[in-house]
N, C-alpha and C. Protein backbone atom coordinates (compact mmCIF):
# COMPACT_ATOMS: atom_id res chain seq x y z
N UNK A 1 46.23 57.44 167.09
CA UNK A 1 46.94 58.13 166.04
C UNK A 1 47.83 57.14 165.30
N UNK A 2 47.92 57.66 164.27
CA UNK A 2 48.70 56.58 162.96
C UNK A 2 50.15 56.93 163.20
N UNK A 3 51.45 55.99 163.06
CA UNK A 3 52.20 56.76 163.01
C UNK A 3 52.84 56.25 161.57
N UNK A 4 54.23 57.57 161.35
CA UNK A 4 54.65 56.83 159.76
C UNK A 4 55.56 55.87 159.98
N UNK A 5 55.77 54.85 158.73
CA UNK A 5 56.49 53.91 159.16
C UNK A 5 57.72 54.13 158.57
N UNK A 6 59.10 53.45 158.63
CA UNK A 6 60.03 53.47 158.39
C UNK A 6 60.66 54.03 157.08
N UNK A 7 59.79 54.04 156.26
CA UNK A 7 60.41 53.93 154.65
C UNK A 7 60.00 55.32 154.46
N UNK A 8 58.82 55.62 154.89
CA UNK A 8 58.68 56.93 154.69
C UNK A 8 59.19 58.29 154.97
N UNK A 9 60.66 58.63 154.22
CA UNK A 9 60.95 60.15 154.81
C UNK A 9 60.56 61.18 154.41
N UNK A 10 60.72 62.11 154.47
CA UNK A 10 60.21 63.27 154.25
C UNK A 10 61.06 63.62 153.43
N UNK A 11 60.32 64.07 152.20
CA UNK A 11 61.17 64.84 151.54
C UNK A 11 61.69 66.70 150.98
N UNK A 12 62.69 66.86 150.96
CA UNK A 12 62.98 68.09 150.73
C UNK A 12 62.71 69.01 149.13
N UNK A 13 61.64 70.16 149.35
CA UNK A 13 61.91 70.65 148.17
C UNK A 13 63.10 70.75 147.19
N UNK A 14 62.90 70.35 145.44
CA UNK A 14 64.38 70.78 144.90
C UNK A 14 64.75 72.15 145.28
N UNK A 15 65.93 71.58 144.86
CA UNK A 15 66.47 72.83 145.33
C UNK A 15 67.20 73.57 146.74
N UNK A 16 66.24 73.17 147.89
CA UNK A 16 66.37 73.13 148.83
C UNK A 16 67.86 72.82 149.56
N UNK A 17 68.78 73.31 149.94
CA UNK A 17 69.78 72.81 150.11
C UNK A 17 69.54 72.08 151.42
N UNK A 18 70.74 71.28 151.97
CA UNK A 18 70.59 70.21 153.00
C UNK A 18 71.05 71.53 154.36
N UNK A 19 71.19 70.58 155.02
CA UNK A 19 71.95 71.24 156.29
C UNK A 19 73.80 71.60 156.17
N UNK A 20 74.27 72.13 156.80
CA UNK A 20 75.95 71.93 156.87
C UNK A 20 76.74 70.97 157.27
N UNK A 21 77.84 70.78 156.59
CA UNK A 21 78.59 69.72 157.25
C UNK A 21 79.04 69.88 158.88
N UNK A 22 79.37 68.67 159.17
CA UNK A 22 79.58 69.19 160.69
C UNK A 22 80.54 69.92 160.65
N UNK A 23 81.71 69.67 159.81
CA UNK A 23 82.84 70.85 159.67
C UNK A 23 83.04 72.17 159.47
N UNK A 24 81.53 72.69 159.47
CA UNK A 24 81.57 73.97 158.43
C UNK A 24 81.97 74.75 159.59
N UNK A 25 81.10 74.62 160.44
CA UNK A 25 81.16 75.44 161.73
C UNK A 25 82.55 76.09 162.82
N UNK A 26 83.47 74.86 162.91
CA UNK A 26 84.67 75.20 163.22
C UNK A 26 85.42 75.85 162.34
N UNK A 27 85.37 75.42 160.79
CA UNK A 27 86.30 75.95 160.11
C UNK A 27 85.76 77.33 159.69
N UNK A 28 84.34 78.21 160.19
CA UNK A 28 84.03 78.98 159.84
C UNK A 28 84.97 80.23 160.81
N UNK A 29 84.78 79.55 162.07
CA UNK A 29 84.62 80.01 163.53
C UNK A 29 86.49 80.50 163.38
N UNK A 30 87.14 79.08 162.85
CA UNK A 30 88.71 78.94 162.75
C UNK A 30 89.19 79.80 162.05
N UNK A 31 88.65 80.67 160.78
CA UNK A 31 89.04 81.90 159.69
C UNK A 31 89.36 82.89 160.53
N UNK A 32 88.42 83.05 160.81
CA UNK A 32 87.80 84.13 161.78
C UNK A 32 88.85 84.40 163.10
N UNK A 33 89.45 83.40 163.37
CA UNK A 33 90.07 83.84 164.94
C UNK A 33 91.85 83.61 164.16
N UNK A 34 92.06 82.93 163.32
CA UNK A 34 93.20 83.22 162.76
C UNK A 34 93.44 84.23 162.01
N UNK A 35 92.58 84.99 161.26
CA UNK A 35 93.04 86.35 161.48
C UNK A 35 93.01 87.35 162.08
N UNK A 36 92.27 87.01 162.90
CA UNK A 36 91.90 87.95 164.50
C UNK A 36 93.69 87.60 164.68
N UNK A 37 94.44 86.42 165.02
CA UNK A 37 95.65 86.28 165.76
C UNK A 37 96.28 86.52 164.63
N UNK A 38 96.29 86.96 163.33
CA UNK A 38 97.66 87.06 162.65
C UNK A 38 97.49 88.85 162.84
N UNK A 39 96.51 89.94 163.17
CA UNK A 39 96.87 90.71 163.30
C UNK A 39 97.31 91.42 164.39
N UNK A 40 96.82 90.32 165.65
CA UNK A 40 97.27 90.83 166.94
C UNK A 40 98.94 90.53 167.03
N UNK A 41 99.05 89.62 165.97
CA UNK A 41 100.46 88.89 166.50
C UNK A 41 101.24 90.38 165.57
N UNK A 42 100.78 90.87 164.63
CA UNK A 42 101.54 92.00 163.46
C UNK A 42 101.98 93.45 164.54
N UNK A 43 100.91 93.25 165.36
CA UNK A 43 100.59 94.86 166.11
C UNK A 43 101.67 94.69 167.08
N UNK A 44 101.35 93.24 167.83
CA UNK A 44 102.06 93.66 169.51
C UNK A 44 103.70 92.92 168.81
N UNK A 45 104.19 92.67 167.78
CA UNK A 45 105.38 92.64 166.96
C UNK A 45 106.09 93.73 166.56
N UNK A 46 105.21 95.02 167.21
CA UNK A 46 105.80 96.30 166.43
C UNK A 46 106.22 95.96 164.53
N UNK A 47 105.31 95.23 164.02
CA UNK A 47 105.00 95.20 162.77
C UNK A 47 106.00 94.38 162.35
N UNK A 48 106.81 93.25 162.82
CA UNK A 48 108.07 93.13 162.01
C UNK A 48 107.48 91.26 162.23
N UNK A 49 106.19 90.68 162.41
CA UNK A 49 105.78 89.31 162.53
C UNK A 49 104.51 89.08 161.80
N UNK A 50 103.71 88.33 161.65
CA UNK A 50 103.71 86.85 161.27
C UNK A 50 105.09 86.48 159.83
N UNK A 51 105.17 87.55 158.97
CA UNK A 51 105.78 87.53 158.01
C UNK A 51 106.74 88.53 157.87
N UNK A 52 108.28 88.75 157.95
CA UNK A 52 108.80 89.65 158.12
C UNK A 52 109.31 90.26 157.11
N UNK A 53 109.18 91.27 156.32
CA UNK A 53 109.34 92.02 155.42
C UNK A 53 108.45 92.54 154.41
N UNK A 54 107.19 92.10 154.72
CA UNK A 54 106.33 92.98 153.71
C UNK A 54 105.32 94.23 154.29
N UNK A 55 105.54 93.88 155.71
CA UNK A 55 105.48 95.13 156.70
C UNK A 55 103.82 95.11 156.57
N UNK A 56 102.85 95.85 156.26
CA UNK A 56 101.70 96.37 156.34
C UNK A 56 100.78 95.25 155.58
N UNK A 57 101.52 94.65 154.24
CA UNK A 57 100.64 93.83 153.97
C UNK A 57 100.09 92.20 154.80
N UNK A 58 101.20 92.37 155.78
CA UNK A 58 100.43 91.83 156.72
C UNK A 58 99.14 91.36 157.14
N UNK A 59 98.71 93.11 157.16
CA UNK A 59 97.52 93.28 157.65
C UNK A 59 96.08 92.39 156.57
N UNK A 60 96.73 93.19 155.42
CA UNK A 60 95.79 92.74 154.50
C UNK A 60 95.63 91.40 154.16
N UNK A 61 96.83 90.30 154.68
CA UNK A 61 96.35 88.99 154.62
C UNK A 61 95.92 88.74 156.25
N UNK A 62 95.99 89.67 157.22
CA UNK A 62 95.15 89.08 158.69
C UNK A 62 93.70 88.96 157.68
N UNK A 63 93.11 90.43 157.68
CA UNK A 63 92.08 90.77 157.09
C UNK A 63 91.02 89.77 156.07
N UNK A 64 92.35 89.38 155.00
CA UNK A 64 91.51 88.69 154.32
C UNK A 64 91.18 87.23 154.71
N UNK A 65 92.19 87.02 155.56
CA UNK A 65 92.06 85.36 156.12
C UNK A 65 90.36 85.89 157.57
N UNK A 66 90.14 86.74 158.18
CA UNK A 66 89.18 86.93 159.26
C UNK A 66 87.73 86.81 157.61
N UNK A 67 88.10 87.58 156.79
CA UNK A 67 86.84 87.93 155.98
C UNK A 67 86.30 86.62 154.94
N UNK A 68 87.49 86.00 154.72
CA UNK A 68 86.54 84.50 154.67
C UNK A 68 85.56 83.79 155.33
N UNK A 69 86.31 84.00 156.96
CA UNK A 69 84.89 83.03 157.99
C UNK A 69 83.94 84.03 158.02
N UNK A 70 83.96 85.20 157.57
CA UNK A 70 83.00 85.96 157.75
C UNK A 70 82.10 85.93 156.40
N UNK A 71 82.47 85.68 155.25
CA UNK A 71 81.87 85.48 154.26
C UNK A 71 80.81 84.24 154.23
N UNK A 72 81.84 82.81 155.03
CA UNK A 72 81.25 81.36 155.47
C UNK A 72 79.97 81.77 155.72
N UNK A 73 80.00 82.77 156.83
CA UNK A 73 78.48 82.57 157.83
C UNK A 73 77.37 83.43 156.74
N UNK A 74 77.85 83.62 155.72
CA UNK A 74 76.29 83.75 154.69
C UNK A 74 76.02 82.35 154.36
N UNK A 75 76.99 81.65 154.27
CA UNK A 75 76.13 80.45 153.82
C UNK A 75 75.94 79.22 154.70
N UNK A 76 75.50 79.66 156.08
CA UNK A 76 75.85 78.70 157.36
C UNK A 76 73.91 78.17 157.52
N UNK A 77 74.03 77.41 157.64
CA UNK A 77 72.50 76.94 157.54
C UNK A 77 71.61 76.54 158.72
């Protein structure tokens, strides 16, 4: 059997996107569990932590910080 030699790679359809950075993965994984902990930290605070005085909207920045890494993994390759 022939094999290929060095110069020859393979190439990717246009278009085709590559693989992910190695970073994508933690920082997908990292969204995701920091707002998992900014709302556990809001709840067992009896509501008065991560940020004290806007009370409930809290939640809605745990939420939106978890729904980024969750958005990431549509485009995780």
């Amino acid at each position: 059997m022939a094999r290929k030699s060095d110069d020859e790679t393979p190439e990717r359809p246009v278009g085709d996107p590559g693989p992910n950075p190695v970073w994508f993965k933690p920082v997908m994984i990292g969204f995701m569990l920091i707002g998992l902990v900014w709302i556990l930290v809001f709840y067992l605070s009896n509501q008065a932590w991560p940020i004290p005085g806007i009370g409930a909207l809290n939640l809605l920045i745990g939420f939106g910080i978890a729904f980024i890494g969750f958005l990431m993994t549509t485009r995780w390759r």
